[in-house]
Each structure stands twice: as structure tokens, then as C-alpha cells.
Protein backbone atom coordinates (compact mmCIF):
# COMPACT_ATOMS: atom_id res chain seq x y z
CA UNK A 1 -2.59 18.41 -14.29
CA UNK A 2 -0.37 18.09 -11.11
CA UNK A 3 3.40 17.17 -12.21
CA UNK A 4 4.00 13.33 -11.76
CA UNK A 5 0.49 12.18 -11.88
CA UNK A 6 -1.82 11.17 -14.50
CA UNK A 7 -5.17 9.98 -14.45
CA UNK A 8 -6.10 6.84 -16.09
CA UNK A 9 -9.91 6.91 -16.93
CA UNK A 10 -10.61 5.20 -20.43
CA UNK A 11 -9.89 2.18 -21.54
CA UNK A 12 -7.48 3.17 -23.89
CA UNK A 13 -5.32 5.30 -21.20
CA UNK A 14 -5.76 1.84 -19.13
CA UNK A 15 -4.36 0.04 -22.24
CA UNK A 16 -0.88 1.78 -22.75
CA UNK A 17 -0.53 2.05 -18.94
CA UNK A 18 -0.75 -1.79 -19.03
CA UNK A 19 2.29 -2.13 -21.15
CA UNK A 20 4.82 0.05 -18.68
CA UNK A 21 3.32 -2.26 -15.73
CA UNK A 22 5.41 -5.26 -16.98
CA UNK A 23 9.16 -6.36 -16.66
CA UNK A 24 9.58 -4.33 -14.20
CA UNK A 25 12.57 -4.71 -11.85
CA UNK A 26 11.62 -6.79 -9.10
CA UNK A 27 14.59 -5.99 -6.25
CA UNK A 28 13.61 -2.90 -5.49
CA UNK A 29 10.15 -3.42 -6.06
CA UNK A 30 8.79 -1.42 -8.89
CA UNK A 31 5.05 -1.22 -8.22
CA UNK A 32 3.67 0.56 -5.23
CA UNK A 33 -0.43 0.60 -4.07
CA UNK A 34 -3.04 2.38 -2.08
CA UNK A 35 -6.80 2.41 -2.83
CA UNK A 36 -9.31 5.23 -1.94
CA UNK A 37 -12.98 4.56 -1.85
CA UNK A 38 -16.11 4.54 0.29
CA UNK A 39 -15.48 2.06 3.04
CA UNK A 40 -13.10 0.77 1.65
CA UNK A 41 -13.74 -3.27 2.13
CA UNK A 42 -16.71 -5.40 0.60
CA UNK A 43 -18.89 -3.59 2.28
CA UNK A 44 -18.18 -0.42 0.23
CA UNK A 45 -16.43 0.57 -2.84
CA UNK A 46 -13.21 1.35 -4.65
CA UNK A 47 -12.71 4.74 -6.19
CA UNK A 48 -9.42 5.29 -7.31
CA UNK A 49 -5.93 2.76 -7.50
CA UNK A 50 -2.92 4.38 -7.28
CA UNK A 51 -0.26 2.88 -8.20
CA UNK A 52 3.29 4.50 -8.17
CA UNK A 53 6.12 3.02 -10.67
CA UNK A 54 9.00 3.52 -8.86
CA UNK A 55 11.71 4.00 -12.05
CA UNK A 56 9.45 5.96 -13.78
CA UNK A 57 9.37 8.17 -10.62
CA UNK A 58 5.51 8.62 -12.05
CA UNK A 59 1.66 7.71 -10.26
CA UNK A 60 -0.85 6.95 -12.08
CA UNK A 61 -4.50 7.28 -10.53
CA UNK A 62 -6.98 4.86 -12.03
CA UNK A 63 -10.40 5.72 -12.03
CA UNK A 64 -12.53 2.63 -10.90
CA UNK A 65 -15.61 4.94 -10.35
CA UNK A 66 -15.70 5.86 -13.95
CA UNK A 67 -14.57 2.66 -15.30
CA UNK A 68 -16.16 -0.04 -13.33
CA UNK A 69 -15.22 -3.20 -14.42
CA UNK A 70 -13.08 -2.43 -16.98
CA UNK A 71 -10.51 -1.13 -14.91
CA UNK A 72 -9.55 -5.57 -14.16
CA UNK A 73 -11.04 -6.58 -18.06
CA UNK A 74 -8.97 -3.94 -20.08
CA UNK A 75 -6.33 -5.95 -21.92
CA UNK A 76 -2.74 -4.18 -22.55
CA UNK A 77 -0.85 -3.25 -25.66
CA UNK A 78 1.85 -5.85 -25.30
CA UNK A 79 2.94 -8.94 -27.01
CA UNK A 80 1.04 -10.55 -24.32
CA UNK A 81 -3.11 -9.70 -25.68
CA UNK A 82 -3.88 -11.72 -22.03
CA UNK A 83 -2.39 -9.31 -19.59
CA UNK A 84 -4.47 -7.08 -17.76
CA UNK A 85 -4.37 -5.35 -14.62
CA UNK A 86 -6.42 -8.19 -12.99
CA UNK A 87 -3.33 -10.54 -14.09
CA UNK A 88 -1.03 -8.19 -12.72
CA UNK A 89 -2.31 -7.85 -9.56
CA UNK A 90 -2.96 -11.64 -9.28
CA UNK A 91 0.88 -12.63 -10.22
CA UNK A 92 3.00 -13.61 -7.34
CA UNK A 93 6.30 -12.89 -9.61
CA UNK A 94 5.52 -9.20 -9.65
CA UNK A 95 6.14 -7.90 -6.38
CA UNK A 96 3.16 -5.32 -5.40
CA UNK A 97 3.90 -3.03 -2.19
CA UNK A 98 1.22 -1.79 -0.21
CA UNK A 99 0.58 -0.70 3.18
CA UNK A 100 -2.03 -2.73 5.17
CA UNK A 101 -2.66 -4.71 2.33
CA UNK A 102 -6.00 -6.13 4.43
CA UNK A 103 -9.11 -3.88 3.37
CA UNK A 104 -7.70 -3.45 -0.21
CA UNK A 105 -7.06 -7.09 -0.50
CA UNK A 106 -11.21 -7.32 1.41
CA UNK A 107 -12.28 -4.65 -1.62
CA UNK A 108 -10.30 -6.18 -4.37
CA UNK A 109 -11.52 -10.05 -3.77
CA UNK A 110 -15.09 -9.88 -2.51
CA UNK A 111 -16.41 -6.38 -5.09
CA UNK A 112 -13.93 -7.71 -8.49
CA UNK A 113 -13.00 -11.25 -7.47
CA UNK A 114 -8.98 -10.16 -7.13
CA UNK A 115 -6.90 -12.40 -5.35
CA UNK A 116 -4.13 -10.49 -5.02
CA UNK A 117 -0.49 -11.90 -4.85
CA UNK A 118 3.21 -11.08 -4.61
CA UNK A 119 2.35 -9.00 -1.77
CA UNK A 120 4.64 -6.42 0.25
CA UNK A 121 3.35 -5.04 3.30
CA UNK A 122 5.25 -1.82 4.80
CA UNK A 123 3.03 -2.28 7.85
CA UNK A 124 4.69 -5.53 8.58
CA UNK A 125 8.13 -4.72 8.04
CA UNK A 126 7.62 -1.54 10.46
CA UNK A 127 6.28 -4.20 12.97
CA UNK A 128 9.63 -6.39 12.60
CA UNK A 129 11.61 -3.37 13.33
CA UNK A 130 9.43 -2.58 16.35
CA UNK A 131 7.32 -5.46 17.26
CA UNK A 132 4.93 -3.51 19.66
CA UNK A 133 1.47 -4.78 20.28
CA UNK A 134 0.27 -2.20 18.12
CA UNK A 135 0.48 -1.63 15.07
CA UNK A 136 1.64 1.63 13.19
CA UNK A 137 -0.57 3.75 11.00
CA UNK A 138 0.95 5.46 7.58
CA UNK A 139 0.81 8.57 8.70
CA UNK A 140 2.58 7.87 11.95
CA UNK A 141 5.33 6.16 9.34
CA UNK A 142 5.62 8.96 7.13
CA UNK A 143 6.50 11.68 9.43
CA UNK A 144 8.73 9.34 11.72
CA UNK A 145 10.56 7.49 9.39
CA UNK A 146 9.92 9.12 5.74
CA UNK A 147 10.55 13.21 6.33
CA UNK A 148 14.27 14.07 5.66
CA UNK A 149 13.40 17.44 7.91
CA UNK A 150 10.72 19.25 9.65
CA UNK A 151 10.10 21.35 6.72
CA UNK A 152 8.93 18.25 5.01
CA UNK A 153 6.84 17.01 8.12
CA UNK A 154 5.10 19.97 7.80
CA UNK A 155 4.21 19.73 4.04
CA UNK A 156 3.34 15.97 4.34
CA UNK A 157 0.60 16.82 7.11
CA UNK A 158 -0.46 20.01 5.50
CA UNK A 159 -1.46 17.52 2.01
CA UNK A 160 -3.00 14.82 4.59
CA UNK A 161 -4.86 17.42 6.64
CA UNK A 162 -6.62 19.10 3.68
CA UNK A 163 -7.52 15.80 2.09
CA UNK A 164 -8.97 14.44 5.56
CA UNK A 165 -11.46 17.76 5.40
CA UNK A 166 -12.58 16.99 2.57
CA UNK A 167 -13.61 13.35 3.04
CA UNK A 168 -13.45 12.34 6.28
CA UNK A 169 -17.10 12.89 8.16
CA UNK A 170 -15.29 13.50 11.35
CA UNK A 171 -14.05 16.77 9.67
CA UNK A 172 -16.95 17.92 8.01
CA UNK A 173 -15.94 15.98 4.79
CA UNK A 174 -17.55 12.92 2.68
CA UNK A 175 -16.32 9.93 1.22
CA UNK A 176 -18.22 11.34 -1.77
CA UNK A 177 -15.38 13.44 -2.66
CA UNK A 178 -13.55 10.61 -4.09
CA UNK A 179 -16.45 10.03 -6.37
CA UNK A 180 -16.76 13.63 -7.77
CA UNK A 181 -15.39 13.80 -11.60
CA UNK A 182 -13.30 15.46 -12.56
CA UNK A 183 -10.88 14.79 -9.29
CA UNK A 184 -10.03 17.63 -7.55
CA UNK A 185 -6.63 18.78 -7.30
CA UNK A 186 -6.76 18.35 -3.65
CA UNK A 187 -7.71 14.50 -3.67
CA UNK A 188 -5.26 13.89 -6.44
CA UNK A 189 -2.28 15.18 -4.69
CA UNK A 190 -3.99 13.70 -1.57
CA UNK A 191 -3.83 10.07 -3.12
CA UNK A 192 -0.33 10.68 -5.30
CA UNK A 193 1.32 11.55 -2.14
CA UNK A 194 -0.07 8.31 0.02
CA UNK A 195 1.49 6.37 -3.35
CA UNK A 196 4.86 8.38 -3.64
CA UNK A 197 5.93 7.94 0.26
CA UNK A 198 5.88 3.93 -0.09
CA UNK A 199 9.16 3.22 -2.10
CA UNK A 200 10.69 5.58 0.31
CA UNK A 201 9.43 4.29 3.41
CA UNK A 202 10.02 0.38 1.87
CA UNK A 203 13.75 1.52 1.04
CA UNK A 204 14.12 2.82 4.72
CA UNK A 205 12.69 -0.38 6.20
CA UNK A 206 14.50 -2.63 4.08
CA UNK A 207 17.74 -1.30 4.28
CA UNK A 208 16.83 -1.41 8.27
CA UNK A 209 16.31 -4.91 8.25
CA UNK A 210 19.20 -5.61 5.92
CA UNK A 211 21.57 -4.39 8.97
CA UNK A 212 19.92 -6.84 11.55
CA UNK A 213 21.93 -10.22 11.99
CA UNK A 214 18.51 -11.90 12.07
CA UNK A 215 17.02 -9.55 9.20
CA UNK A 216 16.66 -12.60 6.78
CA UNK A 217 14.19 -14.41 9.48
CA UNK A 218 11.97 -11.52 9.63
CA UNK A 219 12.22 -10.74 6.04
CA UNK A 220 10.46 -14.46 5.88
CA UNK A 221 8.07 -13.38 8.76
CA UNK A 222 6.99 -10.70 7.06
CA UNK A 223 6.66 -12.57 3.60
CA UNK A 224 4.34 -15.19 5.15
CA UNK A 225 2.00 -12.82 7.05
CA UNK A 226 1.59 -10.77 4.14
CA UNK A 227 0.05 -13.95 2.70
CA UNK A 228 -1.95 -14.79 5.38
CA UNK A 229 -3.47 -11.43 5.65
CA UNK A 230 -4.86 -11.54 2.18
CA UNK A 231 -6.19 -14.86 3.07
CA UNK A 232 -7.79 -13.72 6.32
CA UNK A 233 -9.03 -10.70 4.17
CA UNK A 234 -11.07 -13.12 1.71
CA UNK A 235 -12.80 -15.17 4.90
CA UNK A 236 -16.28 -14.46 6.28
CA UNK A 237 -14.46 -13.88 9.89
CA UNK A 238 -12.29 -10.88 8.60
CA UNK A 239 -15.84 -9.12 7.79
CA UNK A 240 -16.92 -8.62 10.91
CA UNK A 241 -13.05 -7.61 12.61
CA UNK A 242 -13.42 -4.02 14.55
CA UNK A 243 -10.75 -1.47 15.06
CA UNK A 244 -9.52 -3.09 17.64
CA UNK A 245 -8.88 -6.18 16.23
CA UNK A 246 -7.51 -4.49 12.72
CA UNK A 247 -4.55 -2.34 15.45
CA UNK A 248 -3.01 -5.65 16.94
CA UNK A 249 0.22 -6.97 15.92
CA UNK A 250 0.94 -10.44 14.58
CA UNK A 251 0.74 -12.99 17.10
CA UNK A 252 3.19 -15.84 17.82
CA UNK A 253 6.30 -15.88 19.79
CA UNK A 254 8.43 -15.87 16.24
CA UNK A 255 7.93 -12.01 16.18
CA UNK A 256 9.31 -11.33 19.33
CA UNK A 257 12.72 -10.38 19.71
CA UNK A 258 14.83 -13.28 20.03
CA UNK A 259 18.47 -11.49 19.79
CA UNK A 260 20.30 -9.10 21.79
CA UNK A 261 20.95 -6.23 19.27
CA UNK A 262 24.31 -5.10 21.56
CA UNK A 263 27.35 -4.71 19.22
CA UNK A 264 26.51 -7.64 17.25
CA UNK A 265 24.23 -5.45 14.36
CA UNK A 266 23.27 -2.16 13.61
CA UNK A 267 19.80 -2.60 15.08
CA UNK A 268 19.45 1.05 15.33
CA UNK A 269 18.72 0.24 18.96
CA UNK A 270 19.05 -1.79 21.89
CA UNK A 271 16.54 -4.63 22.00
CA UNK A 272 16.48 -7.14 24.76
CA UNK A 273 14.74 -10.67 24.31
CA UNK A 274 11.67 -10.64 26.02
């Protein structure tokens, strides 16, 4: 087993991981996402959730493939016989961080009727900081903003690289991989590594935006959209969005930059209003 990471795949694994999922700290955020599956959306399926408890510096890879619907019907050892990961995921007082929430949100609702809430999006506080007309990808994030040196760059994209050969068809790979049982090593630190880089990327954006003199107006920007993207991720519309729709910013003149960052914040750079 790869240091860090355990894999949840009975029920009774599922049960005691249940318990260490609750009263959490909330400010940082304790509970960081990513899913892996075959197109990922309703279209497709969900293979593994990864979910990374930040204080327990540990990931924990839960095995949808193996246990179906008992992965959201499993109830945990707690006081609480009602809480289950289903609960967890749908209660807006337990702040869940993921990354482009959008397709997971698409997978969760419309294949285990999940409505997620208490959503963080990294995505969208990366687009506050740099509100481009494009949106950033993860891996773009990681190496820019996440690698303390270019030994670490290295070792990031070395763990990304082999796990895109192995399921992406572009590279010879299959989506099937994340179905094979047991995991292989490669997948698992694949997936624990797109789980472990969150908390540090949201502690980079967050003390970012924390420096801005307008930081509390696009900490509410980025609040709201994460809401509206899981509700645009539950409509009929969102099924038939194409790349090019899913790379484009957030729309509206509120996520332009208003301020000139020039002395008055440490903006990291100098923005004009445009």
C-alpha cells in the first residue's frame, strides 16, 4: 500500500471512514475532491472518489466500481446512525473543495441523485486572481502555482504523465484502467496526488485573495458561481456543452477587474480596470 492512501472498498471500511468525515474544521477547509471514471458526467461512470482530509494529512480512495450504490447508502459509525457519505456531500455546512466541480457535480446528480453542496471551486478562485477568458486546467495550476521548485515540477508531471498512458486513448491508454481491481499502484498515486495538491493550491489562492483590497467581493463571486455551476451541471442544457463552452470564464462585468492594484494591495501584480 502506497504511504498516505488507503482504499476504501467494503462497506465496513466505508463505515469507519464515515466517522473521521465529520466535525471537521471548516476554515481551512478539511475535505478535498476529485473523481476518476469513464466519461466522467451522466453519460459515463464514476470509478473512484478521492477525497483528501486535510488534518489527517491522509486520502482515502473509494471504490464506487466495486461498491456501487453503497458507496452514498453506507451509514457511519457515529452517534448520528443517519449520516452517510450521500449526507455529507449534500450538506452545505461542510465545506467540500474541488476543482471544476461541473462534471463531478453532472456524475454525482444525474448516475446517484447527489446534489452536492458547500461547494469550493479552485478553478474559480484561480479565475478571480486572473480573470482571463479562459479558464485554467489543474495541471496548468499545479506546476505554476503548487511546485515549491523545479525538482517538484518534474515529479508532479512525471506521476501525471504515467497515469495519462495508461488511461487516456490519446496515449495508447483506456479509461478501463480505472476499473481494473485491484488498483494499480500507478492509478492510485495517479488519483492521491490530483487529491493531495488541492489544500495546497486552495491555501495559495486564498491567502492570494486575502491580500487584495477587494478580495472579500470575489471571495462572494466565487461562492455564488460555485453554486450556479452545480445547478447548470444538473440541467438538460449542461449535457450537451462542448469543450469549448466547458474552457470559458464566468461571464458578467462583476469579474472584471474593477481596481487598480498600484500600491493600494499586494495584488501580486499590476492590474488595470478594463
Amino acid at each position: 500500500m502506497i504511504p498516505g492512501v488507503t482504499i476504501i472498498d467494503t462497506p465496513e471500511l466505508l463505515s469507519e471512514l464515515l466517522g473521521t468525515l465529520i466535525n471537521l474544521p471548516v476554515r481551512p477547509p478539511s475535505l478535498y475532491l476529485d473523481l476518476e471514471g469513464q466519461d466522467l458526467s451522466r453519460r459515463g461512470t464514476i470509478s473512484i472518489i478521492q477525497i483528501h482530509v486535510s488534518p489527517l494529512r491522509h486520502t482515502y480512495l473509494t471504490d464506487v466500481h466495486t461498491l456501487k450504490e453503497k458507496v452514498f447508502s453506507t451509514t457511519g459509525k457515529s452517534d448520528d446512525e443517519n449520516i452517510t457519505l450521500k449526507t455529507i456531500l449534500e450538506d452545505a455546512t461542510i465545506p467540500k473543495v474541488f476543482f471544476d466541480v461541473r462534471n463531478d457535480s453532472d456524475a454525482l446528480y444525474h448516475l446517484y441523485g447527489v446534489s452536492l453542496a458547500g461547494v469550493h471551486d479552485i478553478q474559480l478562485m484561480k479565475f478571480a486572481l486572473a480573470p482571463f477568458k479562459r479558464l485554467m486546467g489543474l495541471a496548468y495550476c499545479m506546476e505554476l502555482d503548487a511546485c515549491s521548485s523545479e525538482e517538484e515540477v518534474k515529479a508532479v508531471k512525471a506521476t501525471k504523465e504515467t497515469g495519462r498512458k495508461l488511461f487516456s486513448p490519446a496515449c495508447g491508454g483506456s479509461y478501463d484502467v480505472f476499473n481494473q481491481r485491484p488498483i494499480p499502484d500507478r492509478i492510485v498515486e495517479y488519483c492521491a496526488q490530483n487529491a493531495h495538491i488541492l489544500p495546497v493550491l486552495w491555501k495559495e489562492y486564498d491567502e492570494r485573495l486575502g491580500r487584495l483590497c477587494d478580495g472579500e467581493k470575489k471571495r462572494d463571486l466565487i461562492t455564488k458561481e460555485a453554486v450556479e455551476r452545480v445547478r447548470v451541471s444538473q440541467t438538460v442544457e449542461y449535457g450537451k456543452w462542448d469543450r469549448r463552452e466547458m474552457i470559458k470564464g464566468p461571464r458578467g462585468v462583476e469579474w472584471k477587474v474593477k481596481y487598480v492594484h498600484d500600491g493600494c494591495c499586494d495584488s501580486g501584480m499590476v492590474l488595470r480596470s478594463r
